[in-house]
PDB file of N, CA and C in Angstrom:
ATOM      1  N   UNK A   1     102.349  96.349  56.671  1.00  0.00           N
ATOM      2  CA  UNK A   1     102.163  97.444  57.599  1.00  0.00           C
ATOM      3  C   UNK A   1     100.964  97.204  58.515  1.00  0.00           C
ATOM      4  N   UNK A   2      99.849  96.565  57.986  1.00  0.00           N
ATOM      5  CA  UNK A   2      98.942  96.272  58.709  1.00  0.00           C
ATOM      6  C   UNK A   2      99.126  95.395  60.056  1.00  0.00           C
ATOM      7  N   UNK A   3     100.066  94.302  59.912  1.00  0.00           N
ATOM      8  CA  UNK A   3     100.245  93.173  60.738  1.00  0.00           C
ATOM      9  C   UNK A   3     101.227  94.393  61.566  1.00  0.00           C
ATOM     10  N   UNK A   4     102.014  95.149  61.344  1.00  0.00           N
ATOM     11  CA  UNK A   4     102.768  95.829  62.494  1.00  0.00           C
ATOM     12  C   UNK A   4     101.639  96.576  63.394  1.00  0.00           C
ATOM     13  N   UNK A   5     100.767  97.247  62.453  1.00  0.00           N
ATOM     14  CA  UNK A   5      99.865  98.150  63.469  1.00  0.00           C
ATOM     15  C   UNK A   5      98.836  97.282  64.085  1.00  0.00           C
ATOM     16  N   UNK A   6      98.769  96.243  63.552  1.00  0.00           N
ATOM     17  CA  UNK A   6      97.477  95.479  64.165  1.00  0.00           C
ATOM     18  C   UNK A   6      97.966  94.822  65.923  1.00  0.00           C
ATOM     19  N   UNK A   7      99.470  94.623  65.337  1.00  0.00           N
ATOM     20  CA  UNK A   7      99.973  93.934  66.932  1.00  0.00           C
ATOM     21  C   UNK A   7     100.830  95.504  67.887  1.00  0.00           C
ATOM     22  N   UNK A   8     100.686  96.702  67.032  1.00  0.00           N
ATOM     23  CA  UNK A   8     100.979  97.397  67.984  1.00  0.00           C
ATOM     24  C   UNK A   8      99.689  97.920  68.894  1.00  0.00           C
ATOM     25  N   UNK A   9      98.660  97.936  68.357  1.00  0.00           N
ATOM     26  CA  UNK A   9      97.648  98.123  68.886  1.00  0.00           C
ATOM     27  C   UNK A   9      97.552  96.900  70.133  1.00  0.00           C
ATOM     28  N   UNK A  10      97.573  95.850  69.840  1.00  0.00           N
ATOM     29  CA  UNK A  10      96.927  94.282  70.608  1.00  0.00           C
ATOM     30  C   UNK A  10      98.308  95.215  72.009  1.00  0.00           C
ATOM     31  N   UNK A  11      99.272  95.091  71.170  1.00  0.00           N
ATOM     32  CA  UNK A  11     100.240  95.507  72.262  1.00  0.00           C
ATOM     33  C   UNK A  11      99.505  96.501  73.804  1.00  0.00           C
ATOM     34  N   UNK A  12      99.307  97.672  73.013  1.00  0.00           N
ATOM     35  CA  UNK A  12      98.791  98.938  73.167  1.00  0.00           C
ATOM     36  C   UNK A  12      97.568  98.453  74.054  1.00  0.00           C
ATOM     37  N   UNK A  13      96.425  97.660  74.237  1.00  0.00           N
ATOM     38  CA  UNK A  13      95.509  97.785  74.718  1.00  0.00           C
ATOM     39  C   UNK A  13      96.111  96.459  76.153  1.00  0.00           C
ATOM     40  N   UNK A  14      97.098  95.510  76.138  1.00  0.00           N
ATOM     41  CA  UNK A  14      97.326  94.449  76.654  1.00  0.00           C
ATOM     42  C   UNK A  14      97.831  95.650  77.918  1.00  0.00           C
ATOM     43  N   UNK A  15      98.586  96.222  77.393  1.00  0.00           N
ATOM     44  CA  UNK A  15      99.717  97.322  78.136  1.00  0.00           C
ATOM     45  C   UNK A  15      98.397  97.986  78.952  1.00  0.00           C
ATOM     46  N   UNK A  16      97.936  98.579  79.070  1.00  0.00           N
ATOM     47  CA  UNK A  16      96.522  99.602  79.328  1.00  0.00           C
ATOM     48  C   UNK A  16      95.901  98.791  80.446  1.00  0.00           C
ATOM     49  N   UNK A  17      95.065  97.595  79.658  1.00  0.00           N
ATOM     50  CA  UNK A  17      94.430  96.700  80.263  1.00  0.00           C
ATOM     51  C   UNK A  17      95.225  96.311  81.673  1.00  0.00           C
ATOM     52  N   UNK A  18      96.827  95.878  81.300  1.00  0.00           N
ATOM     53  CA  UNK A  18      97.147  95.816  83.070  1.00  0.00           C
ATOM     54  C   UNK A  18      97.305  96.749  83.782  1.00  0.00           C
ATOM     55  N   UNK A  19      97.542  97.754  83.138  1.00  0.00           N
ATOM     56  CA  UNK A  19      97.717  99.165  83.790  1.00  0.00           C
ATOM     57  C   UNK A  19      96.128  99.535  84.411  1.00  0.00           C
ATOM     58  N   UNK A  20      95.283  99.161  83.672  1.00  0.00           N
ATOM     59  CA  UNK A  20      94.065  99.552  84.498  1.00  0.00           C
ATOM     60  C   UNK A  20      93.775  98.626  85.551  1.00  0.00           C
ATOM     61  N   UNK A  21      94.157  97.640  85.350  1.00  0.00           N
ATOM     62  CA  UNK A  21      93.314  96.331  86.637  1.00  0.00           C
ATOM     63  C   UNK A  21      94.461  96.663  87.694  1.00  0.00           C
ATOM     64  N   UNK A  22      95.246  97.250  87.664  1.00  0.00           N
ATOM     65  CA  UNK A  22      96.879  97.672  88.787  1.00  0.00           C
ATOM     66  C   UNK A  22      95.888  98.989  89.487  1.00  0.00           C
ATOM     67  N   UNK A  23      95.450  99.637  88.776  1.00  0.00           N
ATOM     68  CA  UNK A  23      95.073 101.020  89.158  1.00  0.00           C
ATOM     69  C   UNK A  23      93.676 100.416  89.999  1.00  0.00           C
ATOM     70  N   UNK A  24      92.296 100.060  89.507  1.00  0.00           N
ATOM     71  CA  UNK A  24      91.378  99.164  90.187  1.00  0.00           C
ATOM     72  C   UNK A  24      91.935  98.485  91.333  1.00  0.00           C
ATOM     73  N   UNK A  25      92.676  97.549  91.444  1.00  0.00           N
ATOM     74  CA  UNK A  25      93.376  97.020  92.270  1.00  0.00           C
ATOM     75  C   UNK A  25      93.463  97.820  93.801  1.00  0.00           C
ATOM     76  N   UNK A  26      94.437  99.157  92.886  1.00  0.00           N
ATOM     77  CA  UNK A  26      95.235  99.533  94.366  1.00  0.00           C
ATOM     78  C   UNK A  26      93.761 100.889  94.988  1.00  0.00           C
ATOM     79  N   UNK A  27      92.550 101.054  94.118  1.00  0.00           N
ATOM     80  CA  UNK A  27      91.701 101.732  94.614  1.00  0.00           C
ATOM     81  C   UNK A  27      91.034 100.942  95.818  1.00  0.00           C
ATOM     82  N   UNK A  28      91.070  99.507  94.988  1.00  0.00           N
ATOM     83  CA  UNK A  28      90.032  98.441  95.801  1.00  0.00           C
ATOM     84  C   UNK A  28      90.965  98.324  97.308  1.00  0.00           C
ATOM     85  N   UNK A  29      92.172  98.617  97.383  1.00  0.00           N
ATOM     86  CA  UNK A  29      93.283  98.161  98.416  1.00  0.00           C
ATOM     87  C   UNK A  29      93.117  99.029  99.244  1.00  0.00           C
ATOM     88  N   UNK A  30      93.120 100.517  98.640  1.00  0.00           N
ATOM     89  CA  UNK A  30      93.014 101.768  99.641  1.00  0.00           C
ATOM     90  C   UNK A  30      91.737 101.920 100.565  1.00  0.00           C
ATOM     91  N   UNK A  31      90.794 101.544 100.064  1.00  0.00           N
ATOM     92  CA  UNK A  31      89.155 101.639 100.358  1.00  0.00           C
ATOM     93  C   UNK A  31      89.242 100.691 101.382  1.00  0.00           C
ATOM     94  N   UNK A  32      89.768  99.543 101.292  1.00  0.00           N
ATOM     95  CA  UNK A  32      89.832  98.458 102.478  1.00  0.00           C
ATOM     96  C   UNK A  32      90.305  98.826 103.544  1.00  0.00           C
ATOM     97  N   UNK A  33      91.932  99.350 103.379  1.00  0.00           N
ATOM     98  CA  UNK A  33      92.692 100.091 104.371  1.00  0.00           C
ATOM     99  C   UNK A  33      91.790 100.924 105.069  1.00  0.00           C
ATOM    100  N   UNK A  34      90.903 101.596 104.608  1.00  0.00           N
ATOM    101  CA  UNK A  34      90.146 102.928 104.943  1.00  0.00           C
ATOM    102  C   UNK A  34      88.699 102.401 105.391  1.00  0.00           C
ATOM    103  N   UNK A  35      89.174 100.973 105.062  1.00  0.00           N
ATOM    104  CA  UNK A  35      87.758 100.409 106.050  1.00  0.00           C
ATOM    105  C   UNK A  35      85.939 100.621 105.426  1.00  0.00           C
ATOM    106  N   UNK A  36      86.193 101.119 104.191  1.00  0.00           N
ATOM    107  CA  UNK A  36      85.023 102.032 103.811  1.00  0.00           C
ATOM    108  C   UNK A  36      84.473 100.605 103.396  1.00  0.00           C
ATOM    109  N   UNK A  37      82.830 100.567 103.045  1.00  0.00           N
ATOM    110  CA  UNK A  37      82.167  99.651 102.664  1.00  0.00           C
ATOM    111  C   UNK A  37      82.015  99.317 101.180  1.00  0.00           C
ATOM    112  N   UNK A  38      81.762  98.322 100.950  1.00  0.00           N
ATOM    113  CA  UNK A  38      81.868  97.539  99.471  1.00  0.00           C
ATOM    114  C   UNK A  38      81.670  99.015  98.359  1.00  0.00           C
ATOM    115  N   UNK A  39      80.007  99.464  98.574  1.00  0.00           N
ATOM    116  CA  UNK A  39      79.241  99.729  98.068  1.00  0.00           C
ATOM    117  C   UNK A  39      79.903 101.512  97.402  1.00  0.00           C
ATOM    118  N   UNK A  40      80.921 101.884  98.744  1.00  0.00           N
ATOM    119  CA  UNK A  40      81.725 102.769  98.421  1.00  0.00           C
ATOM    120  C   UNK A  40      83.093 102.640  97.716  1.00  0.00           C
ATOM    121  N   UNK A  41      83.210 101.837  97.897  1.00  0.00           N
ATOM    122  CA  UNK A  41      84.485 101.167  97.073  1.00  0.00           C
ATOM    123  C   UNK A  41      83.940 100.915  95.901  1.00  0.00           C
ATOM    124  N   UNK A  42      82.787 100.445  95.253  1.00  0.00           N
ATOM    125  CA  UNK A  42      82.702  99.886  94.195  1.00  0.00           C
ATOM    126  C   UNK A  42      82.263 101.666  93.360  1.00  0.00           C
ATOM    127  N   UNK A  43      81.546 102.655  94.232  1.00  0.00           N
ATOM    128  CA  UNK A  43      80.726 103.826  93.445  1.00  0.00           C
ATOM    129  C   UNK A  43      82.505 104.436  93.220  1.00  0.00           C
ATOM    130  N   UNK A  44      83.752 104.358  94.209  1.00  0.00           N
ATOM    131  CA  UNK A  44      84.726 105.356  93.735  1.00  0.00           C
ATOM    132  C   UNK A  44      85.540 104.309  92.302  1.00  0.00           C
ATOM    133  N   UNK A  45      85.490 103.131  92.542  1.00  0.00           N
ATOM    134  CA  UNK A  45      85.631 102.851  91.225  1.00  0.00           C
ATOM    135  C   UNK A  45      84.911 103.035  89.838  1.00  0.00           C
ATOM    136  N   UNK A  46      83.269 103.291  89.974  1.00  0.00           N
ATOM    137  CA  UNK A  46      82.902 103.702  88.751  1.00  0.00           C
ATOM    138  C   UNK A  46      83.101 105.293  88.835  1.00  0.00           C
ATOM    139  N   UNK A  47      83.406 105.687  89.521  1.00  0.00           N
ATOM    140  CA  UNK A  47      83.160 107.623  89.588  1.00  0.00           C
ATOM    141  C   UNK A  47      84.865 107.714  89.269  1.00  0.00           C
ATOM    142  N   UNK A  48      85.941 106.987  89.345  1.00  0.00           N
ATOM    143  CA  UNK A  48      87.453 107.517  89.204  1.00  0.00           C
ATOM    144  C   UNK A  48      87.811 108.312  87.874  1.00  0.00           C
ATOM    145  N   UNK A  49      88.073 109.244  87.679  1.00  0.00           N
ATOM    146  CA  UNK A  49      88.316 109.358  86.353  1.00  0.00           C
ATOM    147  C   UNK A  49      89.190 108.938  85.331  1.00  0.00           C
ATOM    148  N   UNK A  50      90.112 108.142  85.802  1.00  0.00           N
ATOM    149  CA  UNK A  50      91.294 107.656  85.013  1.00  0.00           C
ATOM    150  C   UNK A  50      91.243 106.849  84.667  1.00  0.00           C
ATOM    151  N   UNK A  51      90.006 105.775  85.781  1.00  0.00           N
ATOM    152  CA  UNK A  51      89.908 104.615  84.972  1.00  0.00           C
ATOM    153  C   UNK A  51      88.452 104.997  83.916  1.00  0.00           C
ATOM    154  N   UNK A  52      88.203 105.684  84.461  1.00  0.00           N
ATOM    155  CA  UNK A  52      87.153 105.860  83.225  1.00  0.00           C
ATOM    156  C   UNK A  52      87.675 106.653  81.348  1.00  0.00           C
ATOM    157  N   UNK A  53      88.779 106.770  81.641  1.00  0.00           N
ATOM    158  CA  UNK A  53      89.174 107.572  80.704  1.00  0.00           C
ATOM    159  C   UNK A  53      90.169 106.379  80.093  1.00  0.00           C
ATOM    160  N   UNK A  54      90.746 105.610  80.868  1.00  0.00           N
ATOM    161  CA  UNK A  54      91.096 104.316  80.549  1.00  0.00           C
ATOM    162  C   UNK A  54      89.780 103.513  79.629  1.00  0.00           C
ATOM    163  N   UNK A  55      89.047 103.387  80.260  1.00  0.00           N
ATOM    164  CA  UNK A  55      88.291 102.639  79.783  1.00  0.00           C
ATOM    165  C   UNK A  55      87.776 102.856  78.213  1.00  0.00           C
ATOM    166  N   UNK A  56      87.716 104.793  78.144  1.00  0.00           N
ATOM    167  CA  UNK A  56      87.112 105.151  77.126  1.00  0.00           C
ATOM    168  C   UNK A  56      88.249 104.816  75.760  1.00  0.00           C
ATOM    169  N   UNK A  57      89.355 104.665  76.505  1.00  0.00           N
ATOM    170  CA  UNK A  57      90.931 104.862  75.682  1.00  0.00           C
ATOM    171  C   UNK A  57      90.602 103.255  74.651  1.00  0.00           C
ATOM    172  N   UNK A  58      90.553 102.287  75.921  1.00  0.00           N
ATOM    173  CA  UNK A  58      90.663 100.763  75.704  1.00  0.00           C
ATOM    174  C   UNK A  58      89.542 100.738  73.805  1.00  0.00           C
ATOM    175  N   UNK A  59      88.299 101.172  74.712  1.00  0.00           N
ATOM    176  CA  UNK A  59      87.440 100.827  73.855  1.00  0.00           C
ATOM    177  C   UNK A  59      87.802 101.766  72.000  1.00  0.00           C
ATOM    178  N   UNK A  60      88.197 102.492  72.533  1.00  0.00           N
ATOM    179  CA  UNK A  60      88.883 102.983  70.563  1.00  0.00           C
ATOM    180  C   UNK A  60      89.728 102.029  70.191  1.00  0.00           C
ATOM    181  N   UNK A  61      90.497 101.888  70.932  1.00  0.00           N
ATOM    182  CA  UNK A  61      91.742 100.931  70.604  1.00  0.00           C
ATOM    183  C   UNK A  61      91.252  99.731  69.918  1.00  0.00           C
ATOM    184  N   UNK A  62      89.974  99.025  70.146  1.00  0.00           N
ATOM    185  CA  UNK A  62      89.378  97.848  70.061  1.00  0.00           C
ATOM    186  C   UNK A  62      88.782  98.498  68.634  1.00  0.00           C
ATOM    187  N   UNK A  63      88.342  99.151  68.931  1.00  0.00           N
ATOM    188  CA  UNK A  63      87.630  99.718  67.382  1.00  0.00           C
ATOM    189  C   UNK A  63      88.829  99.812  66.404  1.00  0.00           C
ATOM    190  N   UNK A  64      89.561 100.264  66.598  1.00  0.00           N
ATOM    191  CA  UNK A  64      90.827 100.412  65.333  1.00  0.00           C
ATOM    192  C   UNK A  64      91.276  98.789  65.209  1.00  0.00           C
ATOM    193  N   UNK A  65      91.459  98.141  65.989  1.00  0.00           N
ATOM    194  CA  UNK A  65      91.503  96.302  65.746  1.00  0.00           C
ATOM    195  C   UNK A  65      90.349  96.050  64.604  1.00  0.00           C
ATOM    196  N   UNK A  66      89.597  96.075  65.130  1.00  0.00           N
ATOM    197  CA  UNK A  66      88.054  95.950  64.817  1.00  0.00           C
ATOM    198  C   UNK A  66      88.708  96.333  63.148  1.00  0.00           C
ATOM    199  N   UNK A  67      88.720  97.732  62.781  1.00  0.00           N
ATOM    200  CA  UNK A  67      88.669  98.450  61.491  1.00  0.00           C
ATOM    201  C   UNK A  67      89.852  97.608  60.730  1.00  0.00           C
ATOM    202  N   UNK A  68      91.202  97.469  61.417  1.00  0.00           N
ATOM    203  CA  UNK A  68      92.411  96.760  61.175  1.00  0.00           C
ATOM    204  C   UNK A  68      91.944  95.524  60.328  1.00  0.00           C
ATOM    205  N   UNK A  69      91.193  94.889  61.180  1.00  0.00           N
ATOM    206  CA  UNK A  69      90.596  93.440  61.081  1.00  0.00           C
ATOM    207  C   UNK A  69      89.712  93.125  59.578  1.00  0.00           C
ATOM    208  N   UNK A  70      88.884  94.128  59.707  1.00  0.00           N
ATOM    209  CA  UNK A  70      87.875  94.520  58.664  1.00  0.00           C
ATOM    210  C   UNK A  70      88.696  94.671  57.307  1.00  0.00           C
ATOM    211  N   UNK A  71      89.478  95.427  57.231  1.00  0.00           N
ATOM    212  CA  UNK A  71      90.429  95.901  56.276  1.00  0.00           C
ATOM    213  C   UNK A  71      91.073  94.631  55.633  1.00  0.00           C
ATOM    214  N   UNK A  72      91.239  93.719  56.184  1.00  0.00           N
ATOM    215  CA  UNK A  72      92.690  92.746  55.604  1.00  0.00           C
ATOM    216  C   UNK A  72      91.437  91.494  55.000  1.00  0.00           C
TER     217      UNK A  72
END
C-alpha cells in the first residue's frame, strides 16, 4: 500500500508542478503582451494567489513523500 501511495503522491505533485509552471508561464506571457516591466511581472508572480496556494499544496505533498519515505 505504501508503494501505491508513495507513487500516487510523486504522481500528484509531477501533475501540480506542470500545472504550476503552465500557470507562471501564461502570467509571464500576459505581462509581456501588456508590455509591463520585469520587476512587475516578477511582484504579480509572487503576489498571485494560486500559485501561491500551489506552492503551499506542492510543499505538503513533499512532506507526506518525505513521511512515506521515512516509514518504509
Amino acid at each position: 500500500m505504501a508503494e501505491s501511495s508513495l507513487s500516487e503522491l510523486q504522481e500528484s505533485i509531477e501533475e501540480l508542478t506542470a500545472y504550476m509552471e503552465r500557470l507562471r508561464k501564461d502570467v509571464i506571457g500576459m505581462g509581456q503582451k501588456l508590455k509591463l516591466p520585469q520587476k512587475r511581472i516578477d511582484a504579480s508572480i509572487a503576489e498571485h494567489p494560486e500559485l501561491q496556494r500551489l506552492t503551499l499544496i506542492l510543499h505538503q505533498l513533499e512532506e507526506q513523500v518525505r513521511v512515506v519515505n521515512s516509514s518504509n
